[in-house]
C-alpha atoms as a PDB file:
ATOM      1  CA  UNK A   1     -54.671  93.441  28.394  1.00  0.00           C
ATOM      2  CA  UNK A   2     -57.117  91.658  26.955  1.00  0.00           C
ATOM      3  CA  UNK A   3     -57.205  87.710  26.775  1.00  0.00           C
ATOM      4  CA  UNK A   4     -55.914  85.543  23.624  1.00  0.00           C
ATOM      5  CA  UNK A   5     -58.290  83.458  21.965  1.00  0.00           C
ATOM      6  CA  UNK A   6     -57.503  79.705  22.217  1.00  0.00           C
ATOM      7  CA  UNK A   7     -56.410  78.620  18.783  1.00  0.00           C
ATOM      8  CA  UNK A   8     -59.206  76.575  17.232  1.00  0.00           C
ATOM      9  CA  UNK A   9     -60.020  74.065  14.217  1.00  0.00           C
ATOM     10  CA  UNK A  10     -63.297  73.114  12.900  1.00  0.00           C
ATOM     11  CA  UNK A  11     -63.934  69.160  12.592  1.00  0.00           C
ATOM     12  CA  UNK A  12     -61.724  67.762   9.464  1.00  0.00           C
ATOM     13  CA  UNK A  13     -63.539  64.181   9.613  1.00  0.00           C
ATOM     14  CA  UNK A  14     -66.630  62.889   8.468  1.00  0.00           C
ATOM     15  CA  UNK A  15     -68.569  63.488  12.040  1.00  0.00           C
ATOM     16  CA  UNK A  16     -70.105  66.327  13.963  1.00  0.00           C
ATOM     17  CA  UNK A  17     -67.850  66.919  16.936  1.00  0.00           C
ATOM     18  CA  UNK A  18     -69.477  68.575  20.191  1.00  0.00           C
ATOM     19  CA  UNK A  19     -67.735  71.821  21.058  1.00  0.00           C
ATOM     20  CA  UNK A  20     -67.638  73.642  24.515  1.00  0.00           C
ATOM     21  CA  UNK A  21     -68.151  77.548  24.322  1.00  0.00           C
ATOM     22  CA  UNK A  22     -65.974  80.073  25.778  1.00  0.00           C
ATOM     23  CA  UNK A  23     -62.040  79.032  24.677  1.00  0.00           C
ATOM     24  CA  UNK A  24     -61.941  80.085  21.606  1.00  0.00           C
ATOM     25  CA  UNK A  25     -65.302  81.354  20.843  1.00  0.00           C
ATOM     26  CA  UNK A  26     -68.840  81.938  21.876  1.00  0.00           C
ATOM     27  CA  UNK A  27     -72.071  81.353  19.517  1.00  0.00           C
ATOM     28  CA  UNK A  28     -74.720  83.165  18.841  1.00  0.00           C
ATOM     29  CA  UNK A  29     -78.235  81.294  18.312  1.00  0.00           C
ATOM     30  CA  UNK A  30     -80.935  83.033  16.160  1.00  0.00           C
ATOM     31  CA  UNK A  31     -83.619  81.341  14.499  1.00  0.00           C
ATOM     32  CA  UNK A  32     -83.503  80.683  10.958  1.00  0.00           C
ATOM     33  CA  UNK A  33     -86.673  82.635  10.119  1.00  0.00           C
ATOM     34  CA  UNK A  34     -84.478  85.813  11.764  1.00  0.00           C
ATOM     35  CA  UNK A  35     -81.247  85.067  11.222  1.00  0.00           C
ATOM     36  CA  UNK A  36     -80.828  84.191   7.078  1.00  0.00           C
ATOM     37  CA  UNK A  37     -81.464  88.428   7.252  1.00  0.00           C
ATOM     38  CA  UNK A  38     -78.932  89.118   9.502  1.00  0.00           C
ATOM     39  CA  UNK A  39     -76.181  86.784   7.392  1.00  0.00           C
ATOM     40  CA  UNK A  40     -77.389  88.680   3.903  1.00  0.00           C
ATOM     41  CA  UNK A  41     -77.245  91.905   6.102  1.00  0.00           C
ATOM     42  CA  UNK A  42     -73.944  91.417   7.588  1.00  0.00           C
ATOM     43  CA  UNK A  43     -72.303  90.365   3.939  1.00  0.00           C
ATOM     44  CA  UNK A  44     -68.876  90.042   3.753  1.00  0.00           C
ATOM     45  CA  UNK A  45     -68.262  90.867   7.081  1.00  0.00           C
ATOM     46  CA  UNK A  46     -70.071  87.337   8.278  1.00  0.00           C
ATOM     47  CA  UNK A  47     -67.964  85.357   9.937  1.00  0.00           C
ATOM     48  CA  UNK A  48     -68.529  81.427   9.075  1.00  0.00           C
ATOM     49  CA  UNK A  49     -72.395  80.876  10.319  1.00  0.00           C
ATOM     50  CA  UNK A  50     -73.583  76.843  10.773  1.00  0.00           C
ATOM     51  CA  UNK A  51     -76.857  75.972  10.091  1.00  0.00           C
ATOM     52  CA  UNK A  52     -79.179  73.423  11.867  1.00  0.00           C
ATOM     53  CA  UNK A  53     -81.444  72.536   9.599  1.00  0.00           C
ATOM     54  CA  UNK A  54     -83.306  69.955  11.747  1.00  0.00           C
ATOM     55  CA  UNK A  55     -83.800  73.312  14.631  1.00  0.00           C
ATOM     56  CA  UNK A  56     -84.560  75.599  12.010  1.00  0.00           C
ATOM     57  CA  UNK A  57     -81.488  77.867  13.708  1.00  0.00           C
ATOM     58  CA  UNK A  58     -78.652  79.482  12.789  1.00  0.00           C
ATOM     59  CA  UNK A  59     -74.891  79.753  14.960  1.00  0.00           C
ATOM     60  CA  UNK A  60     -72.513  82.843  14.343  1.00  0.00           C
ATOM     61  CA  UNK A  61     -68.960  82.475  16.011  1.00  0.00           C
ATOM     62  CA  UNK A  62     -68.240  85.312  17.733  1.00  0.00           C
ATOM     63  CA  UNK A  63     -64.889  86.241  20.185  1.00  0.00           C
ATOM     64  CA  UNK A  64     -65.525  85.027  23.777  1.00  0.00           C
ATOM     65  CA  UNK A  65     -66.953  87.536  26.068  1.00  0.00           C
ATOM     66  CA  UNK A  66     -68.112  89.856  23.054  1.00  0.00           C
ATOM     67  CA  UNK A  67     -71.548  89.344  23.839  1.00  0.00           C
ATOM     68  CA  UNK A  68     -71.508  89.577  27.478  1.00  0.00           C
ATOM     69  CA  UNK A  69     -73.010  92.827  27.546  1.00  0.00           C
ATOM     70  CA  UNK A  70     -75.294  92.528  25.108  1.00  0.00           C
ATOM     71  CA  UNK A  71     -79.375  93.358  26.362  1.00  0.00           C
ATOM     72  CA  UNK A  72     -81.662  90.585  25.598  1.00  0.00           C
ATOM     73  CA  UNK A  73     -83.842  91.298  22.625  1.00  0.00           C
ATOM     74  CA  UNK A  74     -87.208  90.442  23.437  1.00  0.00           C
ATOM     75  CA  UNK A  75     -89.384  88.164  21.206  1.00  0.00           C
ATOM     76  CA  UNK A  76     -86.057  87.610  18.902  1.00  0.00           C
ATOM     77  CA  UNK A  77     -85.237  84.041  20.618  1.00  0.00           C
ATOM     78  CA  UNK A  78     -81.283  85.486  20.149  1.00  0.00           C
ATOM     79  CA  UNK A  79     -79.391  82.798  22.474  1.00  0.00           C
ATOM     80  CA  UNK A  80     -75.563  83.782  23.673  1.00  0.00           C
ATOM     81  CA  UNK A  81     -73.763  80.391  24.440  1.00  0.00           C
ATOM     82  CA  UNK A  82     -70.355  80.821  25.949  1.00  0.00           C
ATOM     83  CA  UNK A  83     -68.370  79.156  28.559  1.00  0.00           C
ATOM     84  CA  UNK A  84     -71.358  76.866  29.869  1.00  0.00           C
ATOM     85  CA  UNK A  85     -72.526  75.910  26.494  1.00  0.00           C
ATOM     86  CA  UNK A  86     -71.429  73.075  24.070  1.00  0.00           C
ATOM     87  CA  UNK A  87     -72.253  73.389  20.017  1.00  0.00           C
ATOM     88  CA  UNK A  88     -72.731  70.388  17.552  1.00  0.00           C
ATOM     89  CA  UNK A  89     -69.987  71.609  15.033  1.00  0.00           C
ATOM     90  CA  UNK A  90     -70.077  70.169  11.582  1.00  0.00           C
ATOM     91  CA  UNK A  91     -67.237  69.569   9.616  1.00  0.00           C
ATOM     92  CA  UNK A  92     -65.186  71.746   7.703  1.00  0.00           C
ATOM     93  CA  UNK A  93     -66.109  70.115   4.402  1.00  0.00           C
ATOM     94  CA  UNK A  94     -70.009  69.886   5.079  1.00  0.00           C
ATOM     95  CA  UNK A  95     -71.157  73.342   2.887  1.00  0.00           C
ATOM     96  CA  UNK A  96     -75.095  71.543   2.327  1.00  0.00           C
ATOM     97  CA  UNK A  97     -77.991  69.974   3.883  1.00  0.00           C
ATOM     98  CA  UNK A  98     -79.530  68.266   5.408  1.00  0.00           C
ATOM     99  CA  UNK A  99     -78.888  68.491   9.332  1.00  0.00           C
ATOM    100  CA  UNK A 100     -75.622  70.328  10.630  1.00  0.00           C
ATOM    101  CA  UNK A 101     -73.655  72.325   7.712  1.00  0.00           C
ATOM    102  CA  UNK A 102     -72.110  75.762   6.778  1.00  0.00           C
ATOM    103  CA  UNK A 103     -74.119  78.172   6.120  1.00  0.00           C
ATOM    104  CA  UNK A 104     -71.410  80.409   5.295  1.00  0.00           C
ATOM    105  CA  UNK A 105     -68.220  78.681   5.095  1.00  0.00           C
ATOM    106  CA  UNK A 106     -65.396  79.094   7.370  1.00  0.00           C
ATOM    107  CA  UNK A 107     -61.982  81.500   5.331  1.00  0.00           C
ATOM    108  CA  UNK A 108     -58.737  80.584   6.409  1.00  0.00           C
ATOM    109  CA  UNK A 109     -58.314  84.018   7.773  1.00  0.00           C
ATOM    110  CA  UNK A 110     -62.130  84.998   9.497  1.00  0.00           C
ATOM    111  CA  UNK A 111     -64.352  82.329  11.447  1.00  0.00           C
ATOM    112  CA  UNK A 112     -65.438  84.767  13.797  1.00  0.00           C
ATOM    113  CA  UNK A 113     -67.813  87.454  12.908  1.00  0.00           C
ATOM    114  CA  UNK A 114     -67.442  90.761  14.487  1.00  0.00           C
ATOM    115  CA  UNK A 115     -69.816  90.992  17.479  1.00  0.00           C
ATOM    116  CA  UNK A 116     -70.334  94.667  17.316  1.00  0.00           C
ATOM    117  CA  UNK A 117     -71.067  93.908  13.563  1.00  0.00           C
ATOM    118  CA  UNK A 118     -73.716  91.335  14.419  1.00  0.00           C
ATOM    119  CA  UNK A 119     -75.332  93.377  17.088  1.00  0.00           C
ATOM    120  CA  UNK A 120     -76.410  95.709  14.535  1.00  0.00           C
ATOM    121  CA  UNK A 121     -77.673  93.725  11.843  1.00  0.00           C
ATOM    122  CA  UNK A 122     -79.556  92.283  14.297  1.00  0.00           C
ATOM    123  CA  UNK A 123     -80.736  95.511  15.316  1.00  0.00           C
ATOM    124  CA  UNK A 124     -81.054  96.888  12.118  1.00  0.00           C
ATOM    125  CA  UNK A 125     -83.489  93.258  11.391  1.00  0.00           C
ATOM    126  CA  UNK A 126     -85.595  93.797  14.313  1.00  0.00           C
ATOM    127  CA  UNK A 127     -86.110  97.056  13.297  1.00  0.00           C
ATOM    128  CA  UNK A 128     -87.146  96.535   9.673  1.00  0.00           C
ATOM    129  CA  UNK A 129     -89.486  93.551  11.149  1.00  0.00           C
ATOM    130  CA  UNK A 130     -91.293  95.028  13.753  1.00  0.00           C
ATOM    131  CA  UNK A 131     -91.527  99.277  12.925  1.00  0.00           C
ATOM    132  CA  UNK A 132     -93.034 101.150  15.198  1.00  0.00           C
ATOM    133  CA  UNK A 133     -94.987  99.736  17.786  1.00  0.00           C
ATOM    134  CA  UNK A 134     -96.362 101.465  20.636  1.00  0.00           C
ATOM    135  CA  UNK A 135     -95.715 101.221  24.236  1.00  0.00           C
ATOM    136  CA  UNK A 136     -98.001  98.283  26.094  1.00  0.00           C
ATOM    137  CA  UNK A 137     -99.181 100.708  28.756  1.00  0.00           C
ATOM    138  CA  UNK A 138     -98.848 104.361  30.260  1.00  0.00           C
ATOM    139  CA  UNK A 139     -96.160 105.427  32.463  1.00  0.00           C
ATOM    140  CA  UNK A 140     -98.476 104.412  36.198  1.00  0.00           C
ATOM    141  CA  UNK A 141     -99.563 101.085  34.691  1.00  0.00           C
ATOM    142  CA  UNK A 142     -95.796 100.510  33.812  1.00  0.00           C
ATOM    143  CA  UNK A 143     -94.273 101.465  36.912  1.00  0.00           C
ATOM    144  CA  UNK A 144     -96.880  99.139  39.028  1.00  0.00           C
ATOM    145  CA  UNK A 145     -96.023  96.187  36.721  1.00  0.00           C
ATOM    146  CA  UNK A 146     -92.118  97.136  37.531  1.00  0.00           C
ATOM    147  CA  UNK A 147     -92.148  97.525  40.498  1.00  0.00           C
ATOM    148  CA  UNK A 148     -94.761  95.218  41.944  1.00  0.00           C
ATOM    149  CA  UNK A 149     -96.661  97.730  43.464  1.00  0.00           C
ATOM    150  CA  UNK A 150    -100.495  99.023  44.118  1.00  0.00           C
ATOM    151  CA  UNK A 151    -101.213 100.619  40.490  1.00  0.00           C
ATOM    152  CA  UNK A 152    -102.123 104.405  41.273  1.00  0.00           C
ATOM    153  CA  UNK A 153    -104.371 105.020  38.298  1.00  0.00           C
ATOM    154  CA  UNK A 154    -104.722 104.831  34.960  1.00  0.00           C
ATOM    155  CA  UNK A 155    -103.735 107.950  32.628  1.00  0.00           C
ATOM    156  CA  UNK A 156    -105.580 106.239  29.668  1.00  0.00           C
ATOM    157  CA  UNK A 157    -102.818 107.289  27.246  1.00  0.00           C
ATOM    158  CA  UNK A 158     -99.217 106.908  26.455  1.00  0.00           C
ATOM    159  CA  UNK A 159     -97.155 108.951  24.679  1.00  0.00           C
ATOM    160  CA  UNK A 160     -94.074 107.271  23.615  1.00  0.00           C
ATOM    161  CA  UNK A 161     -93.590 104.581  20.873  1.00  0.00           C
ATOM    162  CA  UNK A 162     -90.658 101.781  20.310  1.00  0.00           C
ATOM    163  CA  UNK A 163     -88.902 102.089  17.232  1.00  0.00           C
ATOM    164  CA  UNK A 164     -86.925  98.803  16.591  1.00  0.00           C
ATOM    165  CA  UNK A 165     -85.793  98.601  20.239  1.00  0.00           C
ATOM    166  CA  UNK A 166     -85.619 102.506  21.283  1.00  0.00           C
ATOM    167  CA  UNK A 167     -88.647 104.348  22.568  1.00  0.00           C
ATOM    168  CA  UNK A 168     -89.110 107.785  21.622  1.00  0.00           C
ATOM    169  CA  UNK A 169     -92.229 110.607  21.889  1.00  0.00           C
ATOM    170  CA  UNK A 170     -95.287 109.778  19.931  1.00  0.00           C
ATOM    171  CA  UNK A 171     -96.790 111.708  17.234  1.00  0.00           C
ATOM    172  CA  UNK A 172     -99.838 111.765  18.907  1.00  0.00           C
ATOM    173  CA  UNK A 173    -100.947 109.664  22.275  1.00  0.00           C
ATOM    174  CA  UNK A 174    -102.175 106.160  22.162  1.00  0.00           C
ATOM    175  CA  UNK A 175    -104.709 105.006  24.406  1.00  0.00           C
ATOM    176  CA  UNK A 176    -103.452 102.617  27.380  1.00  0.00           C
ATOM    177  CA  UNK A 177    -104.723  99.313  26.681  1.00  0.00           C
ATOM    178  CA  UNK A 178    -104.423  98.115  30.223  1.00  0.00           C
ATOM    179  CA  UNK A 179    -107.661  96.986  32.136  1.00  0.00           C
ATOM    180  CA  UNK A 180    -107.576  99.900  34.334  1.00  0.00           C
ATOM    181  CA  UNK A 181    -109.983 102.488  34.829  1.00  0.00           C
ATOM    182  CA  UNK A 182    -108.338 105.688  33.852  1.00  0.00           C
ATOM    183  CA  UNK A 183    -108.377 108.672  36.503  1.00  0.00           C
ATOM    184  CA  UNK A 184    -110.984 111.312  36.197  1.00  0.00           C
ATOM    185  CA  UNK A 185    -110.090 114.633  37.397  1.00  0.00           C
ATOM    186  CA  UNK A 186    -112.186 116.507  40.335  1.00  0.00           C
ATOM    187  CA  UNK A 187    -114.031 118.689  37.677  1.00  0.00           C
ATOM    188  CA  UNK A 188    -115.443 115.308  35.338  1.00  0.00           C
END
């Protein structure tokens, strides 16, 4: 059976109130730049989002634990803050600039946004941001970085791409831009 969420209400005075993660929700940090995307992307289905507009960064609620699973996203600077985290929470009546406000206001009957929800916009934004890029290095120069290992050779080429955050087969092969020397065969 899955655990309740703790009961929660945003600040009703004039002050920010400091709020520890992991009771009643956990937030997600994504940098404004990133993140005002992933609110128009998400829509109605936002949950209330707070805005830092001195960190340039953006704070979805989500349920506590929803994220645990989640990979990181590299180069995003996506943040999950849950039990071991405290967030500056405006109040509910601060809807503007500057510092900490709503970015999308909290509804009586949603604060959270849906976690599987916000995994795909922000999928869906890294994806339209970044296209197709290829992989850093072939499969040898990969596996020695992995695995800390003597590097067996260079193949000069790769043949698989990332799309958004999924690699799949090239069209064609890109050359390996490592600093290896590529293997010859016998015959060259």
């Amino acid at each position: 059976m899955p655990e309740a969420v703790a009961a929660w209400r945003p600040p009703q005075g004039p002050g920010v109130e400091l709020v520890a993660g992991g009771r009643s929700w956990d937030a997600v940090r994504i940098p404004y730049s990133f993140g005002v995307s992933v609110v128009e992307r998400l829509g109605e289905y936002c949950g209330g989002v707070i805005q830092d507009g001195y960190a340039h960064t953006l704070y979805w609620l989500i349920k506590p634990g929803a994220a645990d699973n989640w990979e990181p996203i590299p180069g995003s600077s996506v943040t999950i803050l849950g039990a071991t985290s405290y967030v500056a929470v405006p109040p509910v009546r601060r809807t503007e600039g500057p510092g900490l406000w709503w970015k999308v206001p909290l509804l009586a009957v949603r604060y959270l946004t849906d976690a599987d929800l916000l995994w795909a916009a922000l999928e869906e934004e890294l994806d339209s941001r970044l296209g197709p890029r290829t992989l850093l290095a072939c499969e040898p120069c990969i596996r020695a970085r992995i695995f800390e290992t003597d590097h067996d050779g260079c193949t000069g080429t790769t043949a698989m791409e990332m799309h958004g955050r999924q690699m799949v087969p090239a069209a064609s092969p890109h050359p390996c831009p490592c600093d290896h020397q590529p293997l010859r065969s016998a015959g060259a």
